[in-house]
PDB file of N, CA and C in Angstrom:
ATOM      1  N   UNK A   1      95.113  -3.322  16.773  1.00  0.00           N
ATOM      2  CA  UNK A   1      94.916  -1.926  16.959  1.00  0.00           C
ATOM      3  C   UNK A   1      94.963  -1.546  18.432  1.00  0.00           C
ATOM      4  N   UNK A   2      95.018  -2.716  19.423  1.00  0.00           N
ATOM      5  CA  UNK A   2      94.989  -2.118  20.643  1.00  0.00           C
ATOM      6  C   UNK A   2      96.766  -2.034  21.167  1.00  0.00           C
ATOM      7  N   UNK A   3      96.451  -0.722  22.089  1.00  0.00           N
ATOM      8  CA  UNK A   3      98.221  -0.945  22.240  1.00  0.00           C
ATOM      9  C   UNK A   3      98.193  -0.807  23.794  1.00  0.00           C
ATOM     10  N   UNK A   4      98.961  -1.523  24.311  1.00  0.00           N
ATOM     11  CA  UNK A   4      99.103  -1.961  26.011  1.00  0.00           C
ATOM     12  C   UNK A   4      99.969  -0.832  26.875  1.00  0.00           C
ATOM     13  N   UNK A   5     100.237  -0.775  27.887  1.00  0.00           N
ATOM     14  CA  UNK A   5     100.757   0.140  28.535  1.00  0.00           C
ATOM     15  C   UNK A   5     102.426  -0.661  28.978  1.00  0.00           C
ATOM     16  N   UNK A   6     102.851  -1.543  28.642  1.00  0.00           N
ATOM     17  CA  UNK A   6     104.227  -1.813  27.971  1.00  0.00           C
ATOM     18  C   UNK A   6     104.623  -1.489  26.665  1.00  0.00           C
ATOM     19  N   UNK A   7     104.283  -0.496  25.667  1.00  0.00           N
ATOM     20  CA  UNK A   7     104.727   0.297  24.850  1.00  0.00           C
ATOM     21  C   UNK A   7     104.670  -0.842  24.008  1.00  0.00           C
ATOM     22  N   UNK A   8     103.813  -1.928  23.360  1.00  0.00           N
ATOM     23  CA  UNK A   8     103.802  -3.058  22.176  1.00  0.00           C
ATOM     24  C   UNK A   8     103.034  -2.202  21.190  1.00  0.00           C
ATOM     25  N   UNK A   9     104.299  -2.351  19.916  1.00  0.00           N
ATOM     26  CA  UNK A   9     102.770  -1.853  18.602  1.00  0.00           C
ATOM     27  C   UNK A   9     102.124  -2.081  18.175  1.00  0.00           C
ATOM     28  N   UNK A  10     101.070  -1.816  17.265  1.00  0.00           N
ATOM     29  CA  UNK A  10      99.959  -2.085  16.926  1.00  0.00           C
ATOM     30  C   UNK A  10     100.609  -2.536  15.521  1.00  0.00           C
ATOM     31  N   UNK A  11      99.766  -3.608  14.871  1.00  0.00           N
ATOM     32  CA  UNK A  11     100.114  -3.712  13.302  1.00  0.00           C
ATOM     33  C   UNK A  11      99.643  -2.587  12.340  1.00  0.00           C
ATOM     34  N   UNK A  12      98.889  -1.345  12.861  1.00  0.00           N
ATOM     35  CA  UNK A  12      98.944  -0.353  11.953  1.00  0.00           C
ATOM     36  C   UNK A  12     100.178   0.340  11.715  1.00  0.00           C
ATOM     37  N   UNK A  13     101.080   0.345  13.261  1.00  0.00           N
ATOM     38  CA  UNK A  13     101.799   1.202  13.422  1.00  0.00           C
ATOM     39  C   UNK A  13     103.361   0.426  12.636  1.00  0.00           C
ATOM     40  N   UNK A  14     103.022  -1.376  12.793  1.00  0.00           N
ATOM     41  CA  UNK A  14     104.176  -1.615  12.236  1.00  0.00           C
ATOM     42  C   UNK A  14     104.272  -1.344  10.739  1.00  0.00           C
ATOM     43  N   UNK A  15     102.945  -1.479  10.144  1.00  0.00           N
ATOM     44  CA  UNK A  15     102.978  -1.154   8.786  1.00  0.00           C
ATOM     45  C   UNK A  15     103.208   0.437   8.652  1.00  0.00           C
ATOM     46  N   UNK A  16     103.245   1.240   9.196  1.00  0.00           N
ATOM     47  CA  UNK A  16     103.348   2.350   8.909  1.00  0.00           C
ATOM     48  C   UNK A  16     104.936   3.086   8.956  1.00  0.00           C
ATOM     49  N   UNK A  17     105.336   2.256   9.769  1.00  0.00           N
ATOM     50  CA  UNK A  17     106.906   2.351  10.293  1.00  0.00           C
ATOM     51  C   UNK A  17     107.496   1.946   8.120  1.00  0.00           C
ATOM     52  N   UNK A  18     106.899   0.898   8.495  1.00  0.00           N
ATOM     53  CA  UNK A  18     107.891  -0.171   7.078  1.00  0.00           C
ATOM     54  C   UNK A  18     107.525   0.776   6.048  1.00  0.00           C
ATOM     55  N   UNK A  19     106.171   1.731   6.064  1.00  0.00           N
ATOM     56  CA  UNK A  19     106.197   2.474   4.341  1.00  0.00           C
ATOM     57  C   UNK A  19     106.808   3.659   4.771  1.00  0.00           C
ATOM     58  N   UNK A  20     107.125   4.242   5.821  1.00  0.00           N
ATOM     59  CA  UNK A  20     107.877   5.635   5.587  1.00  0.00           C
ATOM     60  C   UNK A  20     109.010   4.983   5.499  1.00  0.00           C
ATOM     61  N   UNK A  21     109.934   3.788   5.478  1.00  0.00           N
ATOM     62  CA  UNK A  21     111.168   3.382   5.555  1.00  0.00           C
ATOM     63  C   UNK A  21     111.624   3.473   4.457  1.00  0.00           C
ATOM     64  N   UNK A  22     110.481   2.477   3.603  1.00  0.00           N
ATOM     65  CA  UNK A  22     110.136   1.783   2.081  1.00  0.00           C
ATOM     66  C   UNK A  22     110.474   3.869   1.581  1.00  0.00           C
ATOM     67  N   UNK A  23     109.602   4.911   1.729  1.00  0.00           N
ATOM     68  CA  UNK A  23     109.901   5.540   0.877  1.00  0.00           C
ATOM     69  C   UNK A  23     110.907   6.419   0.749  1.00  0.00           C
ATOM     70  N   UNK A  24     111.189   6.782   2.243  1.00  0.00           N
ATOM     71  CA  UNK A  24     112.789   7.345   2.180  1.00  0.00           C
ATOM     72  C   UNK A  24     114.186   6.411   1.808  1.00  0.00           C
ATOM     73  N   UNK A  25     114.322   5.319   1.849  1.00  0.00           N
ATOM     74  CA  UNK A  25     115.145   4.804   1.035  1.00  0.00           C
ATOM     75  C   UNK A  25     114.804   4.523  -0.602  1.00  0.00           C
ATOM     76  N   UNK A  26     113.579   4.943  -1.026  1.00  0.00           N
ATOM     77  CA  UNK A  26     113.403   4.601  -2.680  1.00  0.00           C
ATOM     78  C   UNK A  26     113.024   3.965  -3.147  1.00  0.00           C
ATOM     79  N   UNK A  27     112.225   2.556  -2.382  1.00  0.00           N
ATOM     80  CA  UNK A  27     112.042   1.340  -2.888  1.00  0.00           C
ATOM     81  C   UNK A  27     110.602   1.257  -3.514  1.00  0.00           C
ATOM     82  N   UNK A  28     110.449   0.983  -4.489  1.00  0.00           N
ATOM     83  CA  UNK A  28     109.373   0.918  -5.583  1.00  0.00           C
ATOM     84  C   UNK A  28     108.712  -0.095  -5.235  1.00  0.00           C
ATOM     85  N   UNK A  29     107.437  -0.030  -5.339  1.00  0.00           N
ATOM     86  CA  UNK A  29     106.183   0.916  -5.592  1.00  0.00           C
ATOM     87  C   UNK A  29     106.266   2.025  -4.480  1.00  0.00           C
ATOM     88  N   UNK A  30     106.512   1.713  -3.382  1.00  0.00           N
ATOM     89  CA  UNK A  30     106.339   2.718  -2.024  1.00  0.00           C
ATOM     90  C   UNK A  30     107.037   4.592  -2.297  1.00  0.00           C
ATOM     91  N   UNK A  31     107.971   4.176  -3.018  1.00  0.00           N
ATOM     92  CA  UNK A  31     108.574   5.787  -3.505  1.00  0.00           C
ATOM     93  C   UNK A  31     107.900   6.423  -4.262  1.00  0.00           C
ATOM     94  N   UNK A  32     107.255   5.732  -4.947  1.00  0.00           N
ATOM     95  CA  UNK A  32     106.506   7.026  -5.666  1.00  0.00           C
ATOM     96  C   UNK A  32     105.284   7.168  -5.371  1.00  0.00           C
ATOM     97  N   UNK A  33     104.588   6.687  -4.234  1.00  0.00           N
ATOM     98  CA  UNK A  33     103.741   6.951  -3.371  1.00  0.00           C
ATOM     99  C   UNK A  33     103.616   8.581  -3.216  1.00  0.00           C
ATOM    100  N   UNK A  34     102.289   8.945  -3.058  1.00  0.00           N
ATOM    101  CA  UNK A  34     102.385  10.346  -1.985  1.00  0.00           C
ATOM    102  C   UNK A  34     102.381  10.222  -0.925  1.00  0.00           C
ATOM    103  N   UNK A  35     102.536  11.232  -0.032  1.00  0.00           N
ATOM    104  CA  UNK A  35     102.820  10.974   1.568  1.00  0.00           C
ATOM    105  C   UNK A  35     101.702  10.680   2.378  1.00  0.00           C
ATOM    106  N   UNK A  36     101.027  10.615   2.000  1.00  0.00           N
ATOM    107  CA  UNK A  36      99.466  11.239   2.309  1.00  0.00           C
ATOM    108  C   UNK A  36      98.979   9.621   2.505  1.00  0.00           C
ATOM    109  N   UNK A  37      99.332   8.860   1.522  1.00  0.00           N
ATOM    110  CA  UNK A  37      99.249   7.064   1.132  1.00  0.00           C
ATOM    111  C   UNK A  37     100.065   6.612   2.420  1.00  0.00           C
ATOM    112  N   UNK A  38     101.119   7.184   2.055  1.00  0.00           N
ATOM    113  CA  UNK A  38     102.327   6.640   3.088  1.00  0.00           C
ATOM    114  C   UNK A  38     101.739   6.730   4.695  1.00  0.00           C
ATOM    115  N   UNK A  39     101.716   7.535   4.782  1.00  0.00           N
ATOM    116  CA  UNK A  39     101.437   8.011   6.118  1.00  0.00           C
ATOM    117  C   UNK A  39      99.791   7.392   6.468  1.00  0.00           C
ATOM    118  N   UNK A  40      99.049   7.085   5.564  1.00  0.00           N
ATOM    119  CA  UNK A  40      97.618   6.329   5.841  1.00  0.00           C
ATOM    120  C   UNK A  40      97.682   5.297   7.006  1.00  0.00           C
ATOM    121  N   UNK A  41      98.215   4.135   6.889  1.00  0.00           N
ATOM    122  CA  UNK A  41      98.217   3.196   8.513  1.00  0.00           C
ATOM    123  C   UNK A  41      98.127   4.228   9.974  1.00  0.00           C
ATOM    124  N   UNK A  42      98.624   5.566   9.540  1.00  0.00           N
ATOM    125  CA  UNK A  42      98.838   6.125  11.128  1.00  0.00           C
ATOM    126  C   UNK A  42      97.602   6.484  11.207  1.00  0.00           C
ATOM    127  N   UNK A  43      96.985   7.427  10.263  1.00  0.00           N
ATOM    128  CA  UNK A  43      96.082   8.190  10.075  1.00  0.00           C
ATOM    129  C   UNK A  43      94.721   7.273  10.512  1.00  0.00           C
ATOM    130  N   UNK A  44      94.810   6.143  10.110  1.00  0.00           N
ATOM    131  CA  UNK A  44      93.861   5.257  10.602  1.00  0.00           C
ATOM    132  C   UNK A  44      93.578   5.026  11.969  1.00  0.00           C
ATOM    133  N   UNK A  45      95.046   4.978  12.759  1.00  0.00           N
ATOM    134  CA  UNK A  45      94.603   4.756  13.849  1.00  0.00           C
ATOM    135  C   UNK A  45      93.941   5.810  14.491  1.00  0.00           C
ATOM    136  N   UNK A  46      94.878   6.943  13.915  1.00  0.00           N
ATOM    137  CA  UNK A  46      93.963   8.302  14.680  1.00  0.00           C
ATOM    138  C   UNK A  46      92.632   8.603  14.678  1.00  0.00           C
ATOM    139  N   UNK A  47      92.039   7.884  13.425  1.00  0.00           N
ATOM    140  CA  UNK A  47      90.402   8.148  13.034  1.00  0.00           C
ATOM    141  C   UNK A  47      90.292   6.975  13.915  1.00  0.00           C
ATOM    142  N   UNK A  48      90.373   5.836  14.084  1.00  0.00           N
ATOM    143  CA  UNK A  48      89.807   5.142  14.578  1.00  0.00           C
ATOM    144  C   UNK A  48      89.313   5.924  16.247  1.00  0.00           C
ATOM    145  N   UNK A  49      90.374   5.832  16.677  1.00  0.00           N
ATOM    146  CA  UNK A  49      90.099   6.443  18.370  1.00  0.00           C
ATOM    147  C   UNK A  49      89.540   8.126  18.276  1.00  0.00           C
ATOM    148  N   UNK A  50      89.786   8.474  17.163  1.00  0.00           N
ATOM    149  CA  UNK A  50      88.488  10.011  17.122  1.00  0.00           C
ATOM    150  C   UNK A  50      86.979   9.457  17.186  1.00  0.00           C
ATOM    151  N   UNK A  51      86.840   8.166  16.727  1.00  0.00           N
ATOM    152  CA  UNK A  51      85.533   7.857  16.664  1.00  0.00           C
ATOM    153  C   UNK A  51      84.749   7.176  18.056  1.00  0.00           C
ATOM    154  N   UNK A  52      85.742   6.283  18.093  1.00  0.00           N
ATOM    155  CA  UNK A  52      85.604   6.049  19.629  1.00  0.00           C
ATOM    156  C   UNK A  52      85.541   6.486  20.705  1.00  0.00           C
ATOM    157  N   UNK A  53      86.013   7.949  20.642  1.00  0.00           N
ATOM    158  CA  UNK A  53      85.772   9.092  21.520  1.00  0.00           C
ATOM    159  C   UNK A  53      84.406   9.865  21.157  1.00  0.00           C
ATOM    160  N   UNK A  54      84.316   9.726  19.923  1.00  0.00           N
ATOM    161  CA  UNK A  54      82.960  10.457  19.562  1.00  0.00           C
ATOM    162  C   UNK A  54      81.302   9.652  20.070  1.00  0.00           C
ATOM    163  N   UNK A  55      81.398   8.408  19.696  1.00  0.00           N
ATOM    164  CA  UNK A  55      80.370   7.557  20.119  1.00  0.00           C
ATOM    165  C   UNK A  55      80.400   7.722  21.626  1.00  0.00           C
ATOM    166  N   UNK A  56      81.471   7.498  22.287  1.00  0.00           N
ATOM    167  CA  UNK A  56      81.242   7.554  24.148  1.00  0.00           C
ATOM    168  C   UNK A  56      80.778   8.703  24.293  1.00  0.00           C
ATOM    169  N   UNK A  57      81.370   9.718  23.765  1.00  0.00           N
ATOM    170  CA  UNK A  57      80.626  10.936  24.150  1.00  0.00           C
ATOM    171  C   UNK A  57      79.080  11.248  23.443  1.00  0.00           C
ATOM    172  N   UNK A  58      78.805  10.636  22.996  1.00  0.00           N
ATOM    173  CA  UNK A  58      77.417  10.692  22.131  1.00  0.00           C
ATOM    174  C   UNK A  58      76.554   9.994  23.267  1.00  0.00           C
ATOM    175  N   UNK A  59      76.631   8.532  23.937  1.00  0.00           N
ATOM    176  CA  UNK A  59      76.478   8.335  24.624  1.00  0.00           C
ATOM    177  C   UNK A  59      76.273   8.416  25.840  1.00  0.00           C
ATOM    178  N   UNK A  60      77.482   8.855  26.696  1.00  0.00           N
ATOM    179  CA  UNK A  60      77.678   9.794  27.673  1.00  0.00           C
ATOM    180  C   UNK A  60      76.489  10.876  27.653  1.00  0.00           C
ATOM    181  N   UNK A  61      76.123  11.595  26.681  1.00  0.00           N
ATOM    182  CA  UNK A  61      75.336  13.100  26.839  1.00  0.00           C
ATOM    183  C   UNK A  61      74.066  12.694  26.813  1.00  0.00           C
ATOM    184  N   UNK A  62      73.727  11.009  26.247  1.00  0.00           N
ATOM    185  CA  UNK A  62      72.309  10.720  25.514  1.00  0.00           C
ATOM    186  C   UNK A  62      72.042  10.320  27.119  1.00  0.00           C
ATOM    187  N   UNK A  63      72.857  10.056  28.131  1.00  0.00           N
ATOM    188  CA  UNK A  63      72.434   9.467  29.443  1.00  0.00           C
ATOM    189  C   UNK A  63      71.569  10.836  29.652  1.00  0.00           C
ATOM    190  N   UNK A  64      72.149  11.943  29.940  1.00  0.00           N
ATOM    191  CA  UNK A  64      72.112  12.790  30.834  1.00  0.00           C
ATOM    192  C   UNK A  64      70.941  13.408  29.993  1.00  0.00           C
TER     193      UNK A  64
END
């Protein structure tokens, strides 16, 4: 989940690459997925670092 400042992906992001691939070409089980499934690996990462921003800042304010 961590991604470096030489542009390397994360294995959320590679799995996420392979199911939007999987469903625009058709390939079963992944096609008849909703997008919402499909698109989940990204979505993860985004919650992940919403949270991680949320705790520092929880932190951050509990100093002060």
């Amino acid at each position: 989940m961590n991604k470096t400042s030489n542009g390397d992906l994360s294995v959320l992001d590679v799995v996420g690459i392979i199911f939007i691939t999987l469903k625009i070409i058709g390939v079963e089980p992944v096609a008849g997925w909703p997008w919402w499934i499909v698109l989940l690996p990204l979505w993860i990462y985004i919650g992940a670092l919403a949270i991680i921003a949320l705790v520092a800042w929880c932190i951050k304010t509990r100093k002060n």
